[in-house]
N, C-alpha and C. Protein backbone atom coordinates (compact mmCIF):
# COMPACT_ATOMS: atom_id res chain seq x y z
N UNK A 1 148.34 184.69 -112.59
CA UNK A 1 148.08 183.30 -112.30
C UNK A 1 146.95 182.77 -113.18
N UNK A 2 146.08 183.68 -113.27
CA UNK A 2 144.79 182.97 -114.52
C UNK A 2 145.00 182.41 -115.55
N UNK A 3 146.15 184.22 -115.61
CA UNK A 3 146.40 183.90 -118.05
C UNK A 3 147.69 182.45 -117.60
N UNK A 4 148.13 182.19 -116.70
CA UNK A 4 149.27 180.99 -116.96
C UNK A 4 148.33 179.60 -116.97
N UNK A 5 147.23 179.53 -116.27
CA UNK A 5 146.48 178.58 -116.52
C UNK A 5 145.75 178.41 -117.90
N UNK A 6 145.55 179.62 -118.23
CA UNK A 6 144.74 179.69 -119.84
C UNK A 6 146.04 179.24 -120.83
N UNK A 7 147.14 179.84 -120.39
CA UNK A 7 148.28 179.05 -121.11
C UNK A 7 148.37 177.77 -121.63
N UNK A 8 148.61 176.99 -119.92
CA UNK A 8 148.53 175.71 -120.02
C UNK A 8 147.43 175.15 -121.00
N UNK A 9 146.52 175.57 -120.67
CA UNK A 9 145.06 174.85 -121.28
C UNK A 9 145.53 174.98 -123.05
N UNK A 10 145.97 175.91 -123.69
CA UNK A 10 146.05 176.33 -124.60
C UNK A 10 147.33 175.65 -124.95
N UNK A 11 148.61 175.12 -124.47
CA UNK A 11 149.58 175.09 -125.03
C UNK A 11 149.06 173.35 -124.97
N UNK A 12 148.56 172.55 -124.15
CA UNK A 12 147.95 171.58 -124.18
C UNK A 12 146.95 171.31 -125.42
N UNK A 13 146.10 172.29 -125.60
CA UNK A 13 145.38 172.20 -127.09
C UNK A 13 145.98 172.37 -128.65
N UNK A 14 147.12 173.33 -128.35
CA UNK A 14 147.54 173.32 -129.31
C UNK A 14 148.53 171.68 -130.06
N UNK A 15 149.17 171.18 -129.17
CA UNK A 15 150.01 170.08 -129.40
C UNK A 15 149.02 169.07 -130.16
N UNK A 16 147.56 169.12 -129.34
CA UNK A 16 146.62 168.14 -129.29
C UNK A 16 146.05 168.37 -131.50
N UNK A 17 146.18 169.69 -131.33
CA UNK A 17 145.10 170.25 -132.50
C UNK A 17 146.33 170.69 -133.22
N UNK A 18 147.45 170.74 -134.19
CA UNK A 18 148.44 171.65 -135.25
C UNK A 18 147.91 171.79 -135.87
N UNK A 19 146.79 172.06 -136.81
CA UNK A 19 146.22 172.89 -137.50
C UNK A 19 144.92 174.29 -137.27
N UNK A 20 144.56 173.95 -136.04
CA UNK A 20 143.51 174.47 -135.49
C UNK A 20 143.65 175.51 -134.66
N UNK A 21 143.50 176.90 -135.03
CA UNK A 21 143.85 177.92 -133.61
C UNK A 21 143.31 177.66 -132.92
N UNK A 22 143.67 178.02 -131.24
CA UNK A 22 143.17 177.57 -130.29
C UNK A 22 142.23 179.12 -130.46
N UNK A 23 141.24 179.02 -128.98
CA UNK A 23 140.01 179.86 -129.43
C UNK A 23 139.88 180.10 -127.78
N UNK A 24 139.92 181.24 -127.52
CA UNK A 24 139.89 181.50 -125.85
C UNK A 24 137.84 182.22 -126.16
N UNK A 25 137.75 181.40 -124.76
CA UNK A 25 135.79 182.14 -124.75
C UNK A 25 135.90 182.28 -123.78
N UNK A 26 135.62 184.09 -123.66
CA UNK A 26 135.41 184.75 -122.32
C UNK A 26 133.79 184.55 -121.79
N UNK A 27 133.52 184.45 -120.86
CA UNK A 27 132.26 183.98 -120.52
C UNK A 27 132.11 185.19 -118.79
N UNK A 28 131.56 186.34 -119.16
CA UNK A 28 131.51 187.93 -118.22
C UNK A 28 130.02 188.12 -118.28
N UNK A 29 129.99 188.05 -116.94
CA UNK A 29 128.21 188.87 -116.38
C UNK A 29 127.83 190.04 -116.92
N UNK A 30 128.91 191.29 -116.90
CA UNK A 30 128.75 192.43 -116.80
C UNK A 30 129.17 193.02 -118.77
N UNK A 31 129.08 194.21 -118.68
CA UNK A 31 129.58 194.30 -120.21
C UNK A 31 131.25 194.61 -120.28
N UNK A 32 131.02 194.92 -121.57
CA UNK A 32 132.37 195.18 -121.99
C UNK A 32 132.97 195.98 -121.47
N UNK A 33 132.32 197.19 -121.11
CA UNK A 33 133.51 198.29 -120.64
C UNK A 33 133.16 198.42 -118.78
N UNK A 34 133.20 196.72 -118.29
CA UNK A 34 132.87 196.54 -117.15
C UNK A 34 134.41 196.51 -116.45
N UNK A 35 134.85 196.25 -114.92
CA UNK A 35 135.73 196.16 -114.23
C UNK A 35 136.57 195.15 -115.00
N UNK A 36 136.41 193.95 -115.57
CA UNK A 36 137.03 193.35 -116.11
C UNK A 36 138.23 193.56 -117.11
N UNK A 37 139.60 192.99 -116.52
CA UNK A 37 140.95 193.77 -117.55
C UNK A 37 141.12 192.43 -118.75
N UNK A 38 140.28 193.05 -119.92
CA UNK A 38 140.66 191.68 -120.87
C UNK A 38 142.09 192.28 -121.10
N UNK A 39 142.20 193.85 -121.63
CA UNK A 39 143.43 194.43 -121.87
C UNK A 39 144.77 193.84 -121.49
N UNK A 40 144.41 193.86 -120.47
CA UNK A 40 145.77 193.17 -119.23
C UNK A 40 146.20 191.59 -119.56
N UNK A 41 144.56 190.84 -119.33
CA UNK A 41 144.80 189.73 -120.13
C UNK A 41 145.54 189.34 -121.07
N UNK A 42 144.84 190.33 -122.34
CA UNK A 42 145.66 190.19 -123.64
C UNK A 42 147.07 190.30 -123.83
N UNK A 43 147.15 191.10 -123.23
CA UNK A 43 148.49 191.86 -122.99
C UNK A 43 149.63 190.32 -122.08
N UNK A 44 148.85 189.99 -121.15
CA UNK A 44 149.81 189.03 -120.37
C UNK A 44 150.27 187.51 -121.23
N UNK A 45 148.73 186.87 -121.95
CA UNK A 45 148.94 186.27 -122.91
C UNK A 45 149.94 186.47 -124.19
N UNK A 46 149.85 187.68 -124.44
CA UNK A 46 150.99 188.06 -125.30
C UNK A 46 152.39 187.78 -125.17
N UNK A 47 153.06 187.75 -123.91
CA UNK A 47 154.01 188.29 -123.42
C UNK A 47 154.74 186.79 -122.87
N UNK A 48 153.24 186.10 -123.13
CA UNK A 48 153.68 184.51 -122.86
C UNK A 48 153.72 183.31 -124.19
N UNK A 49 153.38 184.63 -125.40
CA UNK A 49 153.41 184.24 -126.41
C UNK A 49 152.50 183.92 -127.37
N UNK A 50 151.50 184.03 -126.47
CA UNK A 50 150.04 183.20 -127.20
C UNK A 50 149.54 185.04 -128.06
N UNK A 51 149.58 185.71 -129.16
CA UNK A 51 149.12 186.64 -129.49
C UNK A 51 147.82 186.41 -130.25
N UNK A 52 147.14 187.15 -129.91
CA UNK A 52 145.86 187.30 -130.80
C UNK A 52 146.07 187.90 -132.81
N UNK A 53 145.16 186.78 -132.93
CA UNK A 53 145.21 186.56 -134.66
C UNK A 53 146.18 186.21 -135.32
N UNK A 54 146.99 185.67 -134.26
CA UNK A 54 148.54 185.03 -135.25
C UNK A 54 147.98 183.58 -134.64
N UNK A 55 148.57 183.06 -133.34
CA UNK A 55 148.37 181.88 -133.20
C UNK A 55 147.39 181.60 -131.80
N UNK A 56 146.01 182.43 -131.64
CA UNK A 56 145.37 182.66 -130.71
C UNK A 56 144.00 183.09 -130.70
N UNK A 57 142.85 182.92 -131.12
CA UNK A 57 141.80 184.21 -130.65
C UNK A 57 140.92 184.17 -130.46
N UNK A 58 140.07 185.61 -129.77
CA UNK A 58 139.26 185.44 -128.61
C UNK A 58 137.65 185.80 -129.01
N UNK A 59 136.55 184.73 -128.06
CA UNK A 59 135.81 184.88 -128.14
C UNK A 59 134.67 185.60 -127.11
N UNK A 60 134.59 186.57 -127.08
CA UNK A 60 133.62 187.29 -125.50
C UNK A 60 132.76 187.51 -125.77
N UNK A 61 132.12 186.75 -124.74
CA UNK A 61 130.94 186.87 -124.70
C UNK A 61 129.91 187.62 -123.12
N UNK A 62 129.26 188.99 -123.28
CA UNK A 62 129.22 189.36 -122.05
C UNK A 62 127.51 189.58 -121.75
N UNK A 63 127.38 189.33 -120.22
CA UNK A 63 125.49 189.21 -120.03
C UNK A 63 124.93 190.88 -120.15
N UNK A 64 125.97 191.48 -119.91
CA UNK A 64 125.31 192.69 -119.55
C UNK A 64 124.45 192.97 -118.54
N UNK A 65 124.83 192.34 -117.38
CA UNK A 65 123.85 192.29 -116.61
C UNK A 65 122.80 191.42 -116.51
N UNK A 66 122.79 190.77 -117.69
CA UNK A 66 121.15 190.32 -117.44
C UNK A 66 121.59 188.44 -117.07
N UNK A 67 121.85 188.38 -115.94
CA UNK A 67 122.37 187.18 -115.46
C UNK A 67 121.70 185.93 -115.97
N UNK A 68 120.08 186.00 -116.79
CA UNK A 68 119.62 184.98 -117.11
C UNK A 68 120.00 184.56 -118.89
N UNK A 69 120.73 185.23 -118.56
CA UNK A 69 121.11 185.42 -120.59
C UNK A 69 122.54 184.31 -120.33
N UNK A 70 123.29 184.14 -119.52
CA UNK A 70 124.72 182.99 -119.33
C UNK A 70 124.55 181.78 -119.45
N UNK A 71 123.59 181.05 -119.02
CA UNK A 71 123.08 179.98 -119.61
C UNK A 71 123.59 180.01 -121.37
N UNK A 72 122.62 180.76 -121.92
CA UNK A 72 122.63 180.56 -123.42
C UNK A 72 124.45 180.93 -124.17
N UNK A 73 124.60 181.93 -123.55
CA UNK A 73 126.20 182.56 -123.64
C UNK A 73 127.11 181.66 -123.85
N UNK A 74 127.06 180.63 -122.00
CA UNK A 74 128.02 179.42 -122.21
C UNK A 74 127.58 178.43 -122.97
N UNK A 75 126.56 178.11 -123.58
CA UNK A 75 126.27 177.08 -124.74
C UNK A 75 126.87 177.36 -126.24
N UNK A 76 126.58 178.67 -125.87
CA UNK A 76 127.34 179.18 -127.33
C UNK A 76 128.90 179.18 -127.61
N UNK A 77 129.77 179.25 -126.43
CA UNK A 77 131.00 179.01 -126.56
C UNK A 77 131.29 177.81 -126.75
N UNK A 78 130.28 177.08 -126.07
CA UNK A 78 130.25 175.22 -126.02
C UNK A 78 130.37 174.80 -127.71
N UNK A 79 129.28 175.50 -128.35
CA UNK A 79 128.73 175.18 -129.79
C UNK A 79 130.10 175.91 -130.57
N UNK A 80 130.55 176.43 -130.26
CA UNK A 80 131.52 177.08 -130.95
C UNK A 80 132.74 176.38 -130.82
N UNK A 81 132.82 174.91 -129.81
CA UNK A 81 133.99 174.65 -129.46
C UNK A 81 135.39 175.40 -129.78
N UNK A 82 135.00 175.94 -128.83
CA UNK A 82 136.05 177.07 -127.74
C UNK A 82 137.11 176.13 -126.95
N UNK A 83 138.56 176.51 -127.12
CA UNK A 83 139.13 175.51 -126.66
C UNK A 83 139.26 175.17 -125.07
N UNK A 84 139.22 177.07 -124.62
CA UNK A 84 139.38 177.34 -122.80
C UNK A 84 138.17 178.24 -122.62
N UNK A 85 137.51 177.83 -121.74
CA UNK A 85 136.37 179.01 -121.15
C UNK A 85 137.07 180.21 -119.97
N UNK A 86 137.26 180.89 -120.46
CA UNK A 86 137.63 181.99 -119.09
C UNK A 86 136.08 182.37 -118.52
N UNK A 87 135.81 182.03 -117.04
CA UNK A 87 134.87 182.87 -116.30
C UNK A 87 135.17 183.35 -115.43
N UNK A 88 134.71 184.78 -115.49
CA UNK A 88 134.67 185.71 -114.14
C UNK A 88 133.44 185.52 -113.51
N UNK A 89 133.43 186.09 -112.44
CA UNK A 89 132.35 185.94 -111.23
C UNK A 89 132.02 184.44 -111.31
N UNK A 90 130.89 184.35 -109.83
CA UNK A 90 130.30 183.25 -109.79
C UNK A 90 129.23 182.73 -110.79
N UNK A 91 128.16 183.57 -111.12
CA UNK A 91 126.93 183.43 -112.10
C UNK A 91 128.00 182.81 -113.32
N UNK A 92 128.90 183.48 -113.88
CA UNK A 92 129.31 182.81 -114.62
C UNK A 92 130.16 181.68 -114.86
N UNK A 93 130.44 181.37 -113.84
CA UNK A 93 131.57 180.22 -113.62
C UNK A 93 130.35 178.66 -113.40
N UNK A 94 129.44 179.23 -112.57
CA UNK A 94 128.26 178.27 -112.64
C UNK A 94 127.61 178.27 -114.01
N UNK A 95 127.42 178.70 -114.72
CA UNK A 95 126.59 178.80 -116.34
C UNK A 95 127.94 177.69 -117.28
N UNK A 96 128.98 178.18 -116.94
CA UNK A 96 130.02 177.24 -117.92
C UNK A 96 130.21 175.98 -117.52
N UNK A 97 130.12 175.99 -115.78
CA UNK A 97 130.14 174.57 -115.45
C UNK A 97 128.92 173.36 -115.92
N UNK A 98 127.67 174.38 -116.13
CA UNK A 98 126.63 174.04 -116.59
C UNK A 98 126.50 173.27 -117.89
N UNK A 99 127.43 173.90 -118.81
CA UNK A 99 127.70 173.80 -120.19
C UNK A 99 128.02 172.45 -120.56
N UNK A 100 129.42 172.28 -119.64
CA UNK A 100 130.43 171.31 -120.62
C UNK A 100 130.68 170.58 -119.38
N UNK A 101 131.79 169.48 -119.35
CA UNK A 101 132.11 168.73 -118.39
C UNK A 101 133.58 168.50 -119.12
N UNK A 102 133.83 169.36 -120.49
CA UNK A 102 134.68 168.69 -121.67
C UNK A 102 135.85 170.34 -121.05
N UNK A 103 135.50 171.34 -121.99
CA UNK A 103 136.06 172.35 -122.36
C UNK A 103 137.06 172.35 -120.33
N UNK A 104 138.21 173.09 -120.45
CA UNK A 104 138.61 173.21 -119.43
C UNK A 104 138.08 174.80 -118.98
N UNK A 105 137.63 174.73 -118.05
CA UNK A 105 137.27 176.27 -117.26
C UNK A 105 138.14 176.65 -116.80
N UNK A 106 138.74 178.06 -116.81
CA UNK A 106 139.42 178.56 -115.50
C UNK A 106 138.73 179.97 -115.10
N UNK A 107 138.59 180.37 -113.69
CA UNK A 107 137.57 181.06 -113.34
C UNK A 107 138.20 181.68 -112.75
N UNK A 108 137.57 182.96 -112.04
CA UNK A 108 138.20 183.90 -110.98
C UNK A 108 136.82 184.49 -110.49
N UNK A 109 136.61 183.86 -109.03
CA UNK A 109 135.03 184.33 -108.43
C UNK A 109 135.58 184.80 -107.03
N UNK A 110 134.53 185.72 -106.49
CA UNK A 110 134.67 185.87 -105.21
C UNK A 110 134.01 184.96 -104.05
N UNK A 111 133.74 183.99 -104.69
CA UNK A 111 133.19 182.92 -103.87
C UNK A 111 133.60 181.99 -103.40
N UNK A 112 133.64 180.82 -102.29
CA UNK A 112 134.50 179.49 -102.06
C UNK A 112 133.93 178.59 -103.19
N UNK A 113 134.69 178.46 -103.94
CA UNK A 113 134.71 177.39 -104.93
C UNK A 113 134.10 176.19 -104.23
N UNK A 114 134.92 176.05 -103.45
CA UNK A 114 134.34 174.30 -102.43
C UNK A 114 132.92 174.22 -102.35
N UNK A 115 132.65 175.63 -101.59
CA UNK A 115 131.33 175.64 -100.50
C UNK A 115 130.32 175.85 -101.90
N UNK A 116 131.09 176.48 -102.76
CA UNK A 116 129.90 176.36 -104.23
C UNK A 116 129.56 175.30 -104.64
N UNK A 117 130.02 174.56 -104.66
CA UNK A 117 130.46 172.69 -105.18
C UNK A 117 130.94 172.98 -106.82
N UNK A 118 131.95 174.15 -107.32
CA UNK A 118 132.73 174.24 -107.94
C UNK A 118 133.64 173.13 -108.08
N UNK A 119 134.55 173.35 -107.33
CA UNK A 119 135.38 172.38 -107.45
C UNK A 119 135.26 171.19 -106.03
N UNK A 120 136.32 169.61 -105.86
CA UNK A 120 136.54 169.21 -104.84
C UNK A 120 136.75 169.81 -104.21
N UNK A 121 138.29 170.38 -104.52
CA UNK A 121 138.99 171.06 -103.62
C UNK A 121 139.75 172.06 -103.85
N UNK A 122 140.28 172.80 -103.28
CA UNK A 122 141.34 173.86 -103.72
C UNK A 122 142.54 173.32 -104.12
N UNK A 123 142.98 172.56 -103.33
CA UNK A 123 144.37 171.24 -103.32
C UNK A 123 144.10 170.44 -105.20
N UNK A 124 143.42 169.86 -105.36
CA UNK A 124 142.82 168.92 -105.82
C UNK A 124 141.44 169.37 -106.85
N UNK A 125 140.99 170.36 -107.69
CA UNK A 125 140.13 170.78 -108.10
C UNK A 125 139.16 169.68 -108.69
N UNK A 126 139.80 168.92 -109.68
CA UNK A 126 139.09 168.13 -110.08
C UNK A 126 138.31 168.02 -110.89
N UNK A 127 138.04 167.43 -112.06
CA UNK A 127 136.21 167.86 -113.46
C UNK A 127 137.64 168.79 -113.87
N UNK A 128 136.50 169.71 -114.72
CA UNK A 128 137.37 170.52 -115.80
C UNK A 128 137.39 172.21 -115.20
N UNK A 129 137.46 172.34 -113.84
CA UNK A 129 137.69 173.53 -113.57
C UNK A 129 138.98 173.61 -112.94
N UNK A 130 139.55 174.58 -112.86
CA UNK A 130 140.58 175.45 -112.02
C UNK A 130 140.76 176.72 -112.33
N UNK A 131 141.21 177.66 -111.32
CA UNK A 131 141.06 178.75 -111.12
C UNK A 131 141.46 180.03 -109.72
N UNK A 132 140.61 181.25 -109.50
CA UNK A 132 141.56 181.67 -108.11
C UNK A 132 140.05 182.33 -107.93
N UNK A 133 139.78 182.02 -106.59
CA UNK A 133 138.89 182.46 -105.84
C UNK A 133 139.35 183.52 -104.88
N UNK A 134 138.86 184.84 -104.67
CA UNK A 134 138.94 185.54 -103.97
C UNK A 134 138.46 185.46 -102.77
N UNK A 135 139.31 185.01 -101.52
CA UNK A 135 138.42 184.88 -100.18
C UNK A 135 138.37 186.19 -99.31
N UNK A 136 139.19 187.02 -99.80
CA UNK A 136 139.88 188.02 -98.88
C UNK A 136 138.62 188.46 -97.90
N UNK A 137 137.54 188.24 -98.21
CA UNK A 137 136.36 189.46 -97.93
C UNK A 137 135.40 188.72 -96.78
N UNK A 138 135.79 187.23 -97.04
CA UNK A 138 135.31 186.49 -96.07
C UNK A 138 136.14 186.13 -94.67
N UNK A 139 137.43 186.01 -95.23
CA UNK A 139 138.68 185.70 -94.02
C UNK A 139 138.66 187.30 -93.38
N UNK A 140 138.37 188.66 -94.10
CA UNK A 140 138.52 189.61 -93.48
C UNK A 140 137.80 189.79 -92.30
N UNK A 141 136.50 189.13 -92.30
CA UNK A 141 135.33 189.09 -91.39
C UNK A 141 135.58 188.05 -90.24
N UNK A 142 135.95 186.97 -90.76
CA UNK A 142 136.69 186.06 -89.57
C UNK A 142 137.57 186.86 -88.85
N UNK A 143 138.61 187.64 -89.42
CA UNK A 143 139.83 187.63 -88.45
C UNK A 143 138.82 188.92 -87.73
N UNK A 144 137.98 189.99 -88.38
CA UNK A 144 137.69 190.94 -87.51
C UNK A 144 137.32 190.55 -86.24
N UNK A 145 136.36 189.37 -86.86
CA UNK A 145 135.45 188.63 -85.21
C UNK A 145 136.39 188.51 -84.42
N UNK A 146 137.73 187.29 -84.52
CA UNK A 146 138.65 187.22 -83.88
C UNK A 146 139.29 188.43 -82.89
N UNK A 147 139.58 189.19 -83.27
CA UNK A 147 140.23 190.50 -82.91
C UNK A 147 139.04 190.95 -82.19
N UNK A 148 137.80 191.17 -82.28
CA UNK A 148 136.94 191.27 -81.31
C UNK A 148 136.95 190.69 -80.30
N UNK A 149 137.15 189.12 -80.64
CA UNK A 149 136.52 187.97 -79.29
C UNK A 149 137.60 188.40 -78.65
N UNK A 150 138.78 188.91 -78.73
CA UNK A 150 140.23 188.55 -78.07
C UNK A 150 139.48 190.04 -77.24
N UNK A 151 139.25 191.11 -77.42
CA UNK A 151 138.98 191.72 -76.83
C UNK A 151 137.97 192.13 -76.20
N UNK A 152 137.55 191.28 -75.95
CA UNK A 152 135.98 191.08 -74.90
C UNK A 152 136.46 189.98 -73.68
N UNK A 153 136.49 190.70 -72.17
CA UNK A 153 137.06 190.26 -70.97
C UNK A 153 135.91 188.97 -70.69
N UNK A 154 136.03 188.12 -70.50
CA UNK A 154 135.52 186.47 -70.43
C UNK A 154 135.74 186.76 -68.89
């Protein structure tokens, strides 16, 4: 669901730009040989046509940890006009939103986008983000409570 949004963004830039490869900027907290599957990425982009160094390619940029370094990271993709920002996590999805109001973001955080003031809405995102938020970890805790309250005699 990500790489089809990075698609869009990209098959949208390209129409916009015929001479100009489009330019994907990864924008990652952690390093390179972190949890993050660019592999998979690449690989899915591929397969949707967009290949790297023919008509595609990528720019990553990663904090290594050092969460105060994304600020400068996403400026640099900014300065580089980068056509799509990919961000993972929250720190970084906030640093790109920081950036631009232009470039389209698409993100993948474990956070409520909403309750971040990411986006409007999930329905309705709105500005230049969209993306997939992982709630699982928060609804898991709701339904546990639930399943508790049900079993506590009132």
């Amino acid at each position: 669901m990500l790489t089809l949004g990075v698609a869009v963004a990209l098959s949208r830039a390209a129409r916009a730009q015929q001479k100009a490869m489009p330019v994907i900027g990864f924008l990652l907290s952690r390093s390179p040989s972190g949890p993050y599957p660019l592999a998979e990425f690449r690989k899915a982009l591929s397969e949707m046509g967009f290949v790297e160094g023919q008509n595609v390619s990528f720019e990553p940029r990663f904090a290594e940890n050092h969460y105060e370094r994304l600020a400068a990271l996403a400026a640099d993709l900014v300065d580089r006009h980068v056509t799509v920002i990919v961000a993972a996590g929250l720190s970084s999805v906030v640093a790109a939103k920081s950036a631009t109001t232009t470039i389209p973001i698409v993100f993948w955080c474990g956070a409520d986008p909403v309750a971040q003031r990411l986006v409007a809405s999930l329905a309705a995102p709105g500005g230049n983000l969209t993306g997939l938020a992982d709630l699982s970890s928060s609804l898991g805790a709701k339904r546990l409570g639930h399943e508790l309250i049900k079993g506590i005699p009132l």
